[in-house]
Protein backbone atom coordinates (compact mmCIF):
# COMPACT_ATOMS: atom_id res chain seq x y z
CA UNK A 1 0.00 0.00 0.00
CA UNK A 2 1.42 3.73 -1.08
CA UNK A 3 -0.15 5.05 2.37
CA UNK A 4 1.55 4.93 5.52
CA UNK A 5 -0.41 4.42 9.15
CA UNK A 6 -1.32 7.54 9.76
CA UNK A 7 -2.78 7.97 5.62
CA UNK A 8 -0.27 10.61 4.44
CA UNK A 9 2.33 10.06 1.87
CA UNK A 10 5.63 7.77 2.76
CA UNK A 11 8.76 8.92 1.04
CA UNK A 12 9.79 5.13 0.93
CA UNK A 13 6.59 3.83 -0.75
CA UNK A 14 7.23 6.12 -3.32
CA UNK A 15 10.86 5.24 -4.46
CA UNK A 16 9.82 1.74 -4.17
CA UNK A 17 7.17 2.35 -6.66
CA UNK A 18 9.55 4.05 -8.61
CA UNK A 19 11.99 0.60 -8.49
CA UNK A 20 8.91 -2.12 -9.16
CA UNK A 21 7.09 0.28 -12.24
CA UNK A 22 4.03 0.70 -10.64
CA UNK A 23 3.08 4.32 -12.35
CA UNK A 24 -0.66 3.88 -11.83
CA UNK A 25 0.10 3.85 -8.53
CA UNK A 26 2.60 6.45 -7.94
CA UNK A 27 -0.13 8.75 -10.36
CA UNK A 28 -2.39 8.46 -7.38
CA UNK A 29 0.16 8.91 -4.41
CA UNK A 30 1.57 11.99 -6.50
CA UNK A 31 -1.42 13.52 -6.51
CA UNK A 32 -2.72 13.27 -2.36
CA UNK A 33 0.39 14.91 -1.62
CA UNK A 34 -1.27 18.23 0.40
CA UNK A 35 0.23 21.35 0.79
CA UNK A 36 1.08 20.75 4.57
CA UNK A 37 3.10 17.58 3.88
CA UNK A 38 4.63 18.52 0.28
CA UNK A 39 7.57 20.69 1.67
CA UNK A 40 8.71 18.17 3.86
CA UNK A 41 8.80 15.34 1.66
CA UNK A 42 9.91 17.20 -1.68
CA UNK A 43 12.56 17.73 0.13
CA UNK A 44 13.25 14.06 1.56
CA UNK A 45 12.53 13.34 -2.13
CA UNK A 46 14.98 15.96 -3.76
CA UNK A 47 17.71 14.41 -1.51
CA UNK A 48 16.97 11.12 -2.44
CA UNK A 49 17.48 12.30 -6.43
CA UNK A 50 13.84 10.85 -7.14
CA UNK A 51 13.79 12.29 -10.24
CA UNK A 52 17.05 10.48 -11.34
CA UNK A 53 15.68 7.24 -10.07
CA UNK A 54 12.23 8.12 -12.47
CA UNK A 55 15.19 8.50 -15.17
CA UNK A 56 16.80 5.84 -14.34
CA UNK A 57 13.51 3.64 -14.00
CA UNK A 58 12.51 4.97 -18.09
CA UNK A 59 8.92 6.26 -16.15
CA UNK A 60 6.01 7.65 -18.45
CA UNK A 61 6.32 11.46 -18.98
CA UNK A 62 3.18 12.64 -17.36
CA UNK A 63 4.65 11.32 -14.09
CA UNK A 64 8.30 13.17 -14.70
CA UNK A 65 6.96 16.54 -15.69
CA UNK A 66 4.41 16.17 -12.19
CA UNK A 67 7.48 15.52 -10.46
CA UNK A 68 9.76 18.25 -11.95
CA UNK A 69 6.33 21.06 -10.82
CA UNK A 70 6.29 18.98 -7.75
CA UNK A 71 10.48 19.14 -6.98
CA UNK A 72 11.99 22.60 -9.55
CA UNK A 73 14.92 22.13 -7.91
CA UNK A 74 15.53 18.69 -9.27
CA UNK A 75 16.16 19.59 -12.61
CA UNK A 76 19.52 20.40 -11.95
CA UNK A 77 20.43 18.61 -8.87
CA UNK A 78 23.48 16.53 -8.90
CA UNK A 79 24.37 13.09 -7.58
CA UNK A 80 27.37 11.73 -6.30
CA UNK A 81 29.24 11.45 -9.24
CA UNK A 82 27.64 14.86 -10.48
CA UNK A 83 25.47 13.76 -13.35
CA UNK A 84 21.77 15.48 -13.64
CA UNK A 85 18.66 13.99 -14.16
CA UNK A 86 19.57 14.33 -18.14
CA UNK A 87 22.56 12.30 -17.67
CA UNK A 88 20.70 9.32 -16.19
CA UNK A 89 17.93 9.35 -18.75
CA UNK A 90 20.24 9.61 -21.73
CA UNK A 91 22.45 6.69 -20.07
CA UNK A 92 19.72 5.01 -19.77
CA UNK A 93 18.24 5.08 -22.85
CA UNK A 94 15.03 7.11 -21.97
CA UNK A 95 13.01 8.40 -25.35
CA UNK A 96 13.19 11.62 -27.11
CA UNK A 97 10.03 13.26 -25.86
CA UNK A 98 11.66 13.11 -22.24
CA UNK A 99 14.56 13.82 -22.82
CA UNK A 100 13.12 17.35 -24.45
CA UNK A 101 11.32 17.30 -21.26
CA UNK A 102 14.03 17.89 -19.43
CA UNK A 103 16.12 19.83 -21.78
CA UNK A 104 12.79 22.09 -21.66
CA UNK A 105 12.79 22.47 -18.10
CA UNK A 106 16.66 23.06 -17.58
CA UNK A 107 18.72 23.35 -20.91
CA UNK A 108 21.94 24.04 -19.48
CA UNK A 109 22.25 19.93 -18.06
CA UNK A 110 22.93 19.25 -21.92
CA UNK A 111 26.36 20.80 -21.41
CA UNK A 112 26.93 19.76 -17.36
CA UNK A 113 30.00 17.27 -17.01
CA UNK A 114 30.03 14.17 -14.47
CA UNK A 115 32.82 13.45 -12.60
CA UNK A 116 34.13 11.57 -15.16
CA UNK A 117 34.12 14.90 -17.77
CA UNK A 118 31.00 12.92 -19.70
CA UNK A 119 27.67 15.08 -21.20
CA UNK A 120 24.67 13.54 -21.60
CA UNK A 121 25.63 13.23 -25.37
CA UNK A 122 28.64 11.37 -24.34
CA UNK A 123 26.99 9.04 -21.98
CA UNK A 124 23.96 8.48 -25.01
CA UNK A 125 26.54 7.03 -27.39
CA UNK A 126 28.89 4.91 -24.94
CA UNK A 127 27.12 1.53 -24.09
CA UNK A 128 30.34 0.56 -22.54
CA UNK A 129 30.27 1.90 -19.35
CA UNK A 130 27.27 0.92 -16.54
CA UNK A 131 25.24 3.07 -14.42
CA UNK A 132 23.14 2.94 -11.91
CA UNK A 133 23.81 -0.73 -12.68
CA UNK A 134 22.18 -1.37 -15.74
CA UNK A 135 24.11 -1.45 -19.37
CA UNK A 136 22.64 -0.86 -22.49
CA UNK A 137 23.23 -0.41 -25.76
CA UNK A 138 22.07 1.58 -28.91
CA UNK A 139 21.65 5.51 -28.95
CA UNK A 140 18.51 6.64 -30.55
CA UNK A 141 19.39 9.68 -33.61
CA UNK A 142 16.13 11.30 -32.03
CA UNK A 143 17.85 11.57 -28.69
CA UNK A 144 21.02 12.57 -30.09
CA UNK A 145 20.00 15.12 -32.12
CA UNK A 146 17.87 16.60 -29.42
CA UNK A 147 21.17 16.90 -26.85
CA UNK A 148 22.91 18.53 -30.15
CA UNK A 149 20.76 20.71 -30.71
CA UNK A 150 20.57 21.76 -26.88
CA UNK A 151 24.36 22.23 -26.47
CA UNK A 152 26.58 22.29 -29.85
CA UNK A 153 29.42 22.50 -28.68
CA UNK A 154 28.77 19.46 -26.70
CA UNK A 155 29.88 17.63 -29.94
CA UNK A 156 33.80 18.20 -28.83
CA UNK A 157 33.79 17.42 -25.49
CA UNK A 158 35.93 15.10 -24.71
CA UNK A 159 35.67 13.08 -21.18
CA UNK A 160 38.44 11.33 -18.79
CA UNK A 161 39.21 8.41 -21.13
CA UNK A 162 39.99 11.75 -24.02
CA UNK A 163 37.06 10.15 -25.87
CA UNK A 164 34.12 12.35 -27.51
CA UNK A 165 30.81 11.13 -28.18
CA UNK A 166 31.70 10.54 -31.70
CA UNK A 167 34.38 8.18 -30.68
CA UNK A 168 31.81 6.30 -28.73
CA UNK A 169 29.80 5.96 -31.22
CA UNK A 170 31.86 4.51 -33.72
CA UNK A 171 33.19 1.92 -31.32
CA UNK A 172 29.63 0.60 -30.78
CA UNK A 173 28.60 0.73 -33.99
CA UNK A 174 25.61 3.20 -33.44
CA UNK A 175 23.33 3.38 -36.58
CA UNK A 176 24.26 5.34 -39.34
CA UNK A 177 21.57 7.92 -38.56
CA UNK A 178 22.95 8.60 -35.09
CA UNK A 179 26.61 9.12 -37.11
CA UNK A 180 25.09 11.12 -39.76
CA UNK A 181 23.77 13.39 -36.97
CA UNK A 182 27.49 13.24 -34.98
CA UNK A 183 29.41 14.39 -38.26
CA UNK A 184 26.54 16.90 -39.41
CA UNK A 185 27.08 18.69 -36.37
CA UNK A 186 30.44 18.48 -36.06
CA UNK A 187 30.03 20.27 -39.26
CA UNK A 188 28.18 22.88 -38.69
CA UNK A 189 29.62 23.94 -34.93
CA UNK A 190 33.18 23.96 -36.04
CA UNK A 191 33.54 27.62 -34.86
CA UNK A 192 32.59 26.19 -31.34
CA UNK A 193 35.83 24.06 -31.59
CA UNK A 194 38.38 25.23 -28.84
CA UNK A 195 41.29 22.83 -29.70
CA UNK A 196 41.94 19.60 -32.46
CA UNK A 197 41.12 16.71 -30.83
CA UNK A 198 42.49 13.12 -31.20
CA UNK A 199 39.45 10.92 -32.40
CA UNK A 200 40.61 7.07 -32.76
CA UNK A 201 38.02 5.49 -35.20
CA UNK A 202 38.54 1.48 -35.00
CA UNK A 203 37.86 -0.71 -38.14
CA UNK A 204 35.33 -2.40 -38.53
CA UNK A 205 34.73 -6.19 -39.69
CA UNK A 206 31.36 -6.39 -39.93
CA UNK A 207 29.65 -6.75 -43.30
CA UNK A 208 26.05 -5.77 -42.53
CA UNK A 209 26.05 -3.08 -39.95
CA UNK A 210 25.36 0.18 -41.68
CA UNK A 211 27.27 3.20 -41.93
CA UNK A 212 30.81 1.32 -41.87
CA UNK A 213 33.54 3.96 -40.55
CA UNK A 214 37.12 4.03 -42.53
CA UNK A 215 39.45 2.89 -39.98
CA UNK A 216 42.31 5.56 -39.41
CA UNK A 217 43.56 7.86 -36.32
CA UNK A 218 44.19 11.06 -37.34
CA UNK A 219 42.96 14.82 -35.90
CA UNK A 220 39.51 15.17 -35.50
CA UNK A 221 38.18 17.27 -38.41
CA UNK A 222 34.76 16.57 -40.11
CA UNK A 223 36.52 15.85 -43.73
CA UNK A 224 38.75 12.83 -41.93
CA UNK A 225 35.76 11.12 -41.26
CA UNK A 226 34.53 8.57 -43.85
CA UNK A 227 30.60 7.01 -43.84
CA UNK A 228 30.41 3.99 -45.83
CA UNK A 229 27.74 2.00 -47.17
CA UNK A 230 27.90 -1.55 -48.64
């Protein structure tokens, strides 16, 4: 049950609705949180990083923008290894429409570093690296282009390993689209380019995965880069 003894709201029942999916039910408990109550649990809540956890957790929309009016501050808390609610949903794969959700509601977390130097655009093209203990695989273009168009210059930013999200992206063999975005951007922001990086592009064997990347390390410039189709 979502309701504690006494019938008001329990910060606990809440995150563990957030862990097991059950939306319907957080919908409800969301919504009989009165005004005497809300200040002290938003802020239980906001120091738990709830909305992370609804990141994390890939919950409906609805129930992230209720929290976001619910907790403002949110938006552009930090955890422990500094990464924003945006990190954690583009890390974990969350779809476009919230991920402009919470571009909308705090644009600058498209260009916030974790502790490790990554951006959310970094951390949606590497599916080598866990968090919050669950790996996975394959950025979405949609997504991509979305944290691109938030923060260009995002597109150089290169993290603790000296990798960019283009680099990433190649060693995972994203989908062509999500390259075509990386190298159209790339194109187009070159005056937001601070330095020549080194991108490492590694070759790649297969004979069916689309948009095949010439295998060569050389500086990072958008002519070096060579999308090839079979």
């Amino acid at each position: 049950m979502f309701l504690n003894s006494d019938k008001t709201i329990n910060e606990k029942s809440l995150i563990q609705m957030v862990k097991k999916q059950k939306w319907k039910k957080l919908r409800c408990a969301l919504g009989k949180i009165d005004k005497e109550e809300r200040t002290i649990l938003c802020n239980i809540l906001l120091m738990g990083n709830f909305l992370h956890q609804l990141c994390h957790e890939y919950a409906p929309v609805d129930i992230v923008r209720t929290v976001i009016e619910l907790l403002p501050n949110a938006i552009s808390s930090l955890d422990s290894d500094y990464r924003t609610p945006l990190h954690i949903a583009a890390r974990s794969r969350c779809p476009a429409n919230l991920i402009n959700v919470l571009i909308s509601a705090y644009p600058s977390a498209a260009s916030v570093r974790d502790i490790k130097g990554r951006t959310p655009l970094i951390l949606a093209c590497d599916s080598g690296s866990d968090i919050l203990g669950c790996t996975v695989v394959g950025p979405q273009a949609d997504v991509v282009q979305a944290l691109v168009t938030a923060a260009p210059e995002a597109i150089y930013a290169v993290d603790s390993r000296g990798k960019t999200a283009l680099n990433y992206a190649v060693e995972n063999l994203s989908d062509e689209d999500v390259l075509t975005v990386l190298v159209r951007a790339t194109r187009e922001n070159q005056q937001l380019k601070k330095k020549t990086f080194q991108v490492v592009v590694f070759e790649n064997e297969l004979r069916h995965v689309p948009g095949e990347i010439k295998a060569e390390e050389r500086s990072f410039g958008c002519d070096d880069i060579s999308l090839l189709s079979r």
